[in-house]
PDB file of N, CA and C in Angstrom:
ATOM      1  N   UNK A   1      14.867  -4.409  14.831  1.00  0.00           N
ATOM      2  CA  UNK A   1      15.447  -4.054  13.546  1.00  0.00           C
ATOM      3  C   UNK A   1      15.411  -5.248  12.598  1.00  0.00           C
ATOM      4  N   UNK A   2      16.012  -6.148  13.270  1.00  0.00           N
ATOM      5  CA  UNK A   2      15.902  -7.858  12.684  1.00  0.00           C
ATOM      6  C   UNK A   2      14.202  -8.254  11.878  1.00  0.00           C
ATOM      7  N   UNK A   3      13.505  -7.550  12.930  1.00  0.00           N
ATOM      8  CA  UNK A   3      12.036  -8.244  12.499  1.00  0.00           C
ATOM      9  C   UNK A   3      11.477  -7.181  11.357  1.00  0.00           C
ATOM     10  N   UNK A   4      11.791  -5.768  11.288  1.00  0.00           N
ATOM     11  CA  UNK A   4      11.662  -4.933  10.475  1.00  0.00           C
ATOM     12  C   UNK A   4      11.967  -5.080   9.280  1.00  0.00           C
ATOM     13  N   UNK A   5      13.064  -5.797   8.861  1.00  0.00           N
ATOM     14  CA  UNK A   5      13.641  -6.300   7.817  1.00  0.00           C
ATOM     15  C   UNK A   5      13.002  -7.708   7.318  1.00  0.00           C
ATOM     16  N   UNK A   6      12.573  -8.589   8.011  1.00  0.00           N
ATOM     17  CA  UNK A   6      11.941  -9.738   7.259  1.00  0.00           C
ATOM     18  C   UNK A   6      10.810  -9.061   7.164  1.00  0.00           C
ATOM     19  N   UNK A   7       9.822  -8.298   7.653  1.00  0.00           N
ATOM     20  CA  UNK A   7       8.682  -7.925   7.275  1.00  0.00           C
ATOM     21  C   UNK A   7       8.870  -6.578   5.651  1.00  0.00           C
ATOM     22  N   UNK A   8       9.614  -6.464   5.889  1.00  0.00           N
ATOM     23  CA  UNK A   8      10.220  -5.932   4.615  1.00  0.00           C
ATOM     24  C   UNK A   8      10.496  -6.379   3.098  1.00  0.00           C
ATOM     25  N   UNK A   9      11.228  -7.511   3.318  1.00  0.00           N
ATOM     26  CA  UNK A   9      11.416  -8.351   2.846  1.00  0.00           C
ATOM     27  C   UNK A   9      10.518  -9.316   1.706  1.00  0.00           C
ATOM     28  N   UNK A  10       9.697  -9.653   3.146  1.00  0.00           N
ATOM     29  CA  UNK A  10       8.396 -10.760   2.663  1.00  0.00           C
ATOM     30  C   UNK A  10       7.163  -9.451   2.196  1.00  0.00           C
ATOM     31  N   UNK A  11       7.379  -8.012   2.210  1.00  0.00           N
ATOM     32  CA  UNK A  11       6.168  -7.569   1.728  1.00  0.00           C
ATOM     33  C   UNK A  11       7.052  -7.158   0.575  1.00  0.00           C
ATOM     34  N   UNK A  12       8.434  -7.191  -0.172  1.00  0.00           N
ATOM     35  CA  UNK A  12       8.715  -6.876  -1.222  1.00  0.00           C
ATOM     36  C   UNK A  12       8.244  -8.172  -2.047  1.00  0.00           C
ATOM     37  N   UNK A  13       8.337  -9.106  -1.226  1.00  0.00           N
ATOM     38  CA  UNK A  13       8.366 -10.632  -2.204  1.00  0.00           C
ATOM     39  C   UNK A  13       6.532 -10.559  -3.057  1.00  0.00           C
ATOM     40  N   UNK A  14       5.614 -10.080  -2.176  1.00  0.00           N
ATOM     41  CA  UNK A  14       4.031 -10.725  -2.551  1.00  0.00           C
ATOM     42  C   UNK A  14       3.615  -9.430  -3.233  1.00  0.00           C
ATOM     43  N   UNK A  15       2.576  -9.536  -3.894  1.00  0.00           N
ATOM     44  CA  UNK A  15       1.770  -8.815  -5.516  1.00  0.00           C
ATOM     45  C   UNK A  15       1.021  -8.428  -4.554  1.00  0.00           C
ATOM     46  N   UNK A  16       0.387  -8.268  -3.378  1.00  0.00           N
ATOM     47  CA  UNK A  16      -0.512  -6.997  -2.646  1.00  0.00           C
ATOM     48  C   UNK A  16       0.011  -7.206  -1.141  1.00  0.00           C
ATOM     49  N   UNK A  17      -0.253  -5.977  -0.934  1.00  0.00           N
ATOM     50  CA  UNK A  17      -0.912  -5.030   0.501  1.00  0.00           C
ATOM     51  C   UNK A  17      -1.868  -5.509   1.585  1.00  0.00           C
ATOM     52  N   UNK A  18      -1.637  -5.331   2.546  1.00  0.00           N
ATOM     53  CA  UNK A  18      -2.945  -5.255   3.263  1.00  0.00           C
ATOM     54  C   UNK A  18      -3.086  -4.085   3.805  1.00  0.00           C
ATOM     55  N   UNK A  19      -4.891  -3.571   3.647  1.00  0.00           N
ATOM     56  CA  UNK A  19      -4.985  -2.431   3.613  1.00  0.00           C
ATOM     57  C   UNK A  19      -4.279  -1.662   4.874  1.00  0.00           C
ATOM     58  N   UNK A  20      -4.334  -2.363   5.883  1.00  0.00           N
ATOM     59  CA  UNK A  20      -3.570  -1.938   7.067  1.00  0.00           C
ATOM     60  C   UNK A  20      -1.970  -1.459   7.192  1.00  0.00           C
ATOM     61  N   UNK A  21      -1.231  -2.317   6.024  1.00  0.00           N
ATOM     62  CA  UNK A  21      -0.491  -2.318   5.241  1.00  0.00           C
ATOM     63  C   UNK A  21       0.113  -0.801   4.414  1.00  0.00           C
ATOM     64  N   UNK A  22      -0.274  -0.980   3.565  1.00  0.00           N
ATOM     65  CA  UNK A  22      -0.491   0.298   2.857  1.00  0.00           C
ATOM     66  C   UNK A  22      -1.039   1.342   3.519  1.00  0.00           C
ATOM     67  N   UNK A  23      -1.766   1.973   4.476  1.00  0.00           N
ATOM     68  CA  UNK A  23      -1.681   2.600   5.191  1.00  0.00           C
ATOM     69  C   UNK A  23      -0.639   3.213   5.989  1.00  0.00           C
ATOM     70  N   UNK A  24       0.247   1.969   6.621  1.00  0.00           N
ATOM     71  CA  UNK A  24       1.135   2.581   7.448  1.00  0.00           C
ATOM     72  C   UNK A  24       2.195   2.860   6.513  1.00  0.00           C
ATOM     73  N   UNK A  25       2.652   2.629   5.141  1.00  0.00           N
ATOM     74  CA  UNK A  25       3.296   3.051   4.435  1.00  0.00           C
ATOM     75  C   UNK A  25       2.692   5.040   4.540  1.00  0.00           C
ATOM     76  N   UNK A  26       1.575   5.064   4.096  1.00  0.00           N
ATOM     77  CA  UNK A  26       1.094   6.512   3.794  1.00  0.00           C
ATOM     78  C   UNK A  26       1.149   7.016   5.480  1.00  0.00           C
ATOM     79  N   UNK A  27       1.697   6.645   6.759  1.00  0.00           N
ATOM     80  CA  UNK A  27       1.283   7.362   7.907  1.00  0.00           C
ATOM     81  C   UNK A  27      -0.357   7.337   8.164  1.00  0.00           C
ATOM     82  N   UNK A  28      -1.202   6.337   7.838  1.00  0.00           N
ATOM     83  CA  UNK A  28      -2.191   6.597   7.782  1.00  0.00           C
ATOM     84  C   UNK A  28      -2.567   5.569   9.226  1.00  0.00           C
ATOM     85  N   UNK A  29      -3.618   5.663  10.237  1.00  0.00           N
ATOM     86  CA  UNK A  29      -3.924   4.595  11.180  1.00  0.00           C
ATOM     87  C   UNK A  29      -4.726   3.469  10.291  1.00  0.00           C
ATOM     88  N   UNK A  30      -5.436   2.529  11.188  1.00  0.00           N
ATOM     89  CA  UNK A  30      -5.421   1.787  10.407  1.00  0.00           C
ATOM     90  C   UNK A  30      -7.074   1.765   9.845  1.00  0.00           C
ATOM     91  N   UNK A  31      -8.034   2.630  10.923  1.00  0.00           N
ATOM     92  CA  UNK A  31      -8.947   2.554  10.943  1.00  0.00           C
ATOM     93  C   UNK A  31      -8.926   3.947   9.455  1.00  0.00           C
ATOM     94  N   UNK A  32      -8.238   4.661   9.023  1.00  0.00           N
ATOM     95  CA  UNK A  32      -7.909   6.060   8.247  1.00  0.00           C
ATOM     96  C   UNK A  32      -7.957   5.106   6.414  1.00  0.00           C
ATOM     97  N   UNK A  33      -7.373   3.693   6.878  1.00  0.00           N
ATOM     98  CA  UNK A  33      -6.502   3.088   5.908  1.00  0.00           C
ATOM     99  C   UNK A  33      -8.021   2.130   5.001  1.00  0.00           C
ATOM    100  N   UNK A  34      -8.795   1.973   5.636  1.00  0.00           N
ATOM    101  CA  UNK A  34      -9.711   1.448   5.623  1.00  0.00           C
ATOM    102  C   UNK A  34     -10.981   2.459   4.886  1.00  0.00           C
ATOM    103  N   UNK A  35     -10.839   3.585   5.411  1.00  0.00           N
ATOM    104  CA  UNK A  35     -12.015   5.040   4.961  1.00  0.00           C
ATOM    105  C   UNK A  35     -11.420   5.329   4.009  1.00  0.00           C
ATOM    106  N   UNK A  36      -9.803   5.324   3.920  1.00  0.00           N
ATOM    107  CA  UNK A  36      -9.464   5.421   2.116  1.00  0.00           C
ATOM    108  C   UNK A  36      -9.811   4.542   1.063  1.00  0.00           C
ATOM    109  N   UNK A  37      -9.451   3.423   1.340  1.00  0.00           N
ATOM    110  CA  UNK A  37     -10.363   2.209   0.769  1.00  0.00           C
ATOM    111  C   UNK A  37     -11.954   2.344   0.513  1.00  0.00           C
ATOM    112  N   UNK A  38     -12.440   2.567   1.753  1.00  0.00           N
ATOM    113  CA  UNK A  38     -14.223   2.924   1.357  1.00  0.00           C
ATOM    114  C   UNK A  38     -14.067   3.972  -0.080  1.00  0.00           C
ATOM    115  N   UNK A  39     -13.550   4.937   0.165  1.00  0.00           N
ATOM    116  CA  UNK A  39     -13.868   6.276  -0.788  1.00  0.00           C
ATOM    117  C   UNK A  39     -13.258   6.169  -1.708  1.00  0.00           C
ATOM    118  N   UNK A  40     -12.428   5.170  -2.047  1.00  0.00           N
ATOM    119  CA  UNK A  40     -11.724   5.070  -3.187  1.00  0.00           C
ATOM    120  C   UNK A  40     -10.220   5.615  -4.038  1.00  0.00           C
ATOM    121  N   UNK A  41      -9.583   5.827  -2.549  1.00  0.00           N
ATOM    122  CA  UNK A  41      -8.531   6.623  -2.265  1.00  0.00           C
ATOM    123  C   UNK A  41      -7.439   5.868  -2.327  1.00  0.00           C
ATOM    124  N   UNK A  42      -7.851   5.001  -2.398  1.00  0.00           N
ATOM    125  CA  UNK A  42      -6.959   3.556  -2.431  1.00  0.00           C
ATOM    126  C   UNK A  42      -7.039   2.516  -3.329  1.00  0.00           C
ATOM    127  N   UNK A  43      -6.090   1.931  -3.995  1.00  0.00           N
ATOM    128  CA  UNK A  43      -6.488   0.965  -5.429  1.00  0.00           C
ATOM    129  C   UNK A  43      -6.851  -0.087  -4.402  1.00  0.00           C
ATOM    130  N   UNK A  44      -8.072  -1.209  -4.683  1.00  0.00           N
ATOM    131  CA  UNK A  44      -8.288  -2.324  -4.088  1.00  0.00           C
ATOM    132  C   UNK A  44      -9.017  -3.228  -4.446  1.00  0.00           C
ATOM    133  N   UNK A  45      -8.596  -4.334  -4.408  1.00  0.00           N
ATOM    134  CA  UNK A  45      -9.167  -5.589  -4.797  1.00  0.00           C
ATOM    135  C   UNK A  45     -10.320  -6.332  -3.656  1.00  0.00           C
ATOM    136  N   UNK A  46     -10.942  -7.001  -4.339  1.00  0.00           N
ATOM    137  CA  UNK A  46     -11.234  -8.157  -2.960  1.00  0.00           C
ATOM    138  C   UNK A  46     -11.118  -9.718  -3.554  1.00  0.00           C
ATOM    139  N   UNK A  47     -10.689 -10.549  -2.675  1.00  0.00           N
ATOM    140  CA  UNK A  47     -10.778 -11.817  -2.705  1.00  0.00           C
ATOM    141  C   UNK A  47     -11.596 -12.765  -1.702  1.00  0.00           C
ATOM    142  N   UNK A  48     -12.441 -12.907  -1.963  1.00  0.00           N
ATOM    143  CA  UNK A  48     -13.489 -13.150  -0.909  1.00  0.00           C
ATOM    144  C   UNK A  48     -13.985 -12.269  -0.165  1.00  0.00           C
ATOM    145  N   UNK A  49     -13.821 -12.350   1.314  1.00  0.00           N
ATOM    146  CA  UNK A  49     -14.382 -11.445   1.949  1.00  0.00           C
ATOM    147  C   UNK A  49     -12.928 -10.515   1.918  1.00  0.00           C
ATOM    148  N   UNK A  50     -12.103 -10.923   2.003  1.00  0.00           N
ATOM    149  CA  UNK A  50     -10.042  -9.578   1.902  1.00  0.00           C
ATOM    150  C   UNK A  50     -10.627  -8.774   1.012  1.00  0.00           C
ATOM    151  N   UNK A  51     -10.136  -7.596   1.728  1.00  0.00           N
ATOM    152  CA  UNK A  51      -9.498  -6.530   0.753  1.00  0.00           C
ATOM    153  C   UNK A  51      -7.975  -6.611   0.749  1.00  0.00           C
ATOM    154  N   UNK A  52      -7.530  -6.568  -0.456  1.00  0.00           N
ATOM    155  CA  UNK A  52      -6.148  -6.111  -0.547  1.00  0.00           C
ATOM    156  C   UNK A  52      -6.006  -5.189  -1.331  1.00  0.00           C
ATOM    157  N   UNK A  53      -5.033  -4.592  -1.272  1.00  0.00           N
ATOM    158  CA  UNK A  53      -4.294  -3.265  -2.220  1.00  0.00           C
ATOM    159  C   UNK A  53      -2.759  -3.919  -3.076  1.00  0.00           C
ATOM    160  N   UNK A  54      -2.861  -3.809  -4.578  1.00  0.00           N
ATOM    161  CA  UNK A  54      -2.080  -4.565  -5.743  1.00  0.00           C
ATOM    162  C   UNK A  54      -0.995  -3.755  -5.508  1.00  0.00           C
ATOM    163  N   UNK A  55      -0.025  -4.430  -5.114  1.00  0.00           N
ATOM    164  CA  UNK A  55       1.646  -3.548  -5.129  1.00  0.00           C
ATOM    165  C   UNK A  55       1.381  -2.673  -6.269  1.00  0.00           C
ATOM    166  N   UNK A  56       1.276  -3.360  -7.665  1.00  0.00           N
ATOM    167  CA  UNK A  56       1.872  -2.265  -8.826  1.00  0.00           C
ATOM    168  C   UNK A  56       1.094  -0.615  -8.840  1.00  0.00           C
ATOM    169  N   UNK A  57      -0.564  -1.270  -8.131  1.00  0.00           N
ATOM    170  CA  UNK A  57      -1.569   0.216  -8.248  1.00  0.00           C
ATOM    171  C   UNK A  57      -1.064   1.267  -7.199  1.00  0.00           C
ATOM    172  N   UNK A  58      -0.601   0.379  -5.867  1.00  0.00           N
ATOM    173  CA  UNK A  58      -0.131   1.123  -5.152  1.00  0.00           C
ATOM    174  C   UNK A  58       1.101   2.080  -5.232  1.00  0.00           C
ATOM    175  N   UNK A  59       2.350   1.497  -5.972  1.00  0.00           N
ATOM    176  CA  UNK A  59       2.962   2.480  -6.485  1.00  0.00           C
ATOM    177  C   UNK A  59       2.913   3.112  -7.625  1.00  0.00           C
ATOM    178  N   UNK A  60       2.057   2.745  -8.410  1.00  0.00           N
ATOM    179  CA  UNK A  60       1.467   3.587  -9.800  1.00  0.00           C
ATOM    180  C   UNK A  60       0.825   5.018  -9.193  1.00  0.00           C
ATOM    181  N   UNK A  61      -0.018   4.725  -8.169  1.00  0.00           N
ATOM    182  CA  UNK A  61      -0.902   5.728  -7.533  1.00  0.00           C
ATOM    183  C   UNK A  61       0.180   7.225  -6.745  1.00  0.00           C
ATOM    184  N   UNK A  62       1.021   6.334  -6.161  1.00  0.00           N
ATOM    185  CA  UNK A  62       2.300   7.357  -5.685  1.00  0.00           C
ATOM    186  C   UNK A  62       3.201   7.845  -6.789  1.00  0.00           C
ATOM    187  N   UNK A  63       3.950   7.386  -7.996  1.00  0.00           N
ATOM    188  CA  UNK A  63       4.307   7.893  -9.117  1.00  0.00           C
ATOM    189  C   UNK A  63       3.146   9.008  -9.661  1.00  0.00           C
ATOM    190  N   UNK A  64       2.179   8.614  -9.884  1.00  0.00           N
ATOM    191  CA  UNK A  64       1.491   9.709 -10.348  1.00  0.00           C
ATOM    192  C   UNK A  64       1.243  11.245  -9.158  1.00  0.00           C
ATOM    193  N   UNK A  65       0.917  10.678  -8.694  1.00  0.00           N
ATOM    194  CA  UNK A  65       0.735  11.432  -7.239  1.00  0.00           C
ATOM    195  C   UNK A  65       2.149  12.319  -7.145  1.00  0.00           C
ATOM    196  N   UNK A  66       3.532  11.913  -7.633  1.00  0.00           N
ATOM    197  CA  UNK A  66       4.550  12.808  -7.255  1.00  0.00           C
ATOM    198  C   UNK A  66       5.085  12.338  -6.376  1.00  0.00           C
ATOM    199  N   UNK A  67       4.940  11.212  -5.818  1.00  0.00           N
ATOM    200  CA  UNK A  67       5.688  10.727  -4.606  1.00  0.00           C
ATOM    201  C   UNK A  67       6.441   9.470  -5.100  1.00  0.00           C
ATOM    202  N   UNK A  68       7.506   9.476  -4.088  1.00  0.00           N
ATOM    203  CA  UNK A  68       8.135   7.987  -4.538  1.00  0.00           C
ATOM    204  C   UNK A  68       9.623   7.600  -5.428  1.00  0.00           C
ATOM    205  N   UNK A  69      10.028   6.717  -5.375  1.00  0.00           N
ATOM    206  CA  UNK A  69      11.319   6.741  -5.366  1.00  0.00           C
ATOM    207  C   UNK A  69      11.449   7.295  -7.605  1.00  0.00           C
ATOM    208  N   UNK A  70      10.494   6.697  -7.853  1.00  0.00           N
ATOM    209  CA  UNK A  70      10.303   6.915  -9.576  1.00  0.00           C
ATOM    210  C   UNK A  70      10.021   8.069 -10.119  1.00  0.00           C
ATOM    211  N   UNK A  71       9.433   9.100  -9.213  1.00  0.00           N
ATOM    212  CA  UNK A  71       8.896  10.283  -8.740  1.00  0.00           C
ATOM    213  C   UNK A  71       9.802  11.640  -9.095  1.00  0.00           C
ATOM    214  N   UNK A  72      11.032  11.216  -8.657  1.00  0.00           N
ATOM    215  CA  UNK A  72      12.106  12.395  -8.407  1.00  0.00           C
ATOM    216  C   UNK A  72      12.599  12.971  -9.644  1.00  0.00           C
ATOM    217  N   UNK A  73      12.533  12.335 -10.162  1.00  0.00           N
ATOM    218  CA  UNK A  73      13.078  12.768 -11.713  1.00  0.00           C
ATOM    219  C   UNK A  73      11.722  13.457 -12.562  1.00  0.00           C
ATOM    220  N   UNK A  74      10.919  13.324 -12.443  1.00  0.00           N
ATOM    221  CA  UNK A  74       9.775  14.259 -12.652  1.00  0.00           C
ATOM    222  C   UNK A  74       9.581  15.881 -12.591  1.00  0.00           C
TER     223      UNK A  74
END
């Protein structure tokens, strides 16, 4: 529970995702999280050889989508 919460924490603190990341937010595996990324199902950056996914696209993408805590009042 302890470790659930700093990983919580430290992924509220940083400006992206890892796609593996963002995946398990959506229930997605990780290899699923990755084929969304290919197809474009997923907002994503690269930085070198990383992919990451941008906090703000990621919940922009779920607000629009209807999901999400910004969502409800919609």
């Amino acid at each position: 529970m302890e470790k659930e919460k700093t990983l919580m924490t430290e992924a509220d603190s940083r400006l992206v995702y890892s796609v593996p990341e963002a995946g398990a937010m959506l229930g997605l595996t990780r290899n699923n999280a990755y084929k969304a990324a290919e197809r474009g199902e997923l907002p994503t950056i690269r930085i070198g050889k990383l992919i990451r996914v941008p906090k703000a696209a990621f919940h922009r993408m779920l607000e629009q989508a209807g999901v999400g805590p910004d969502a409800a009042g919609k």
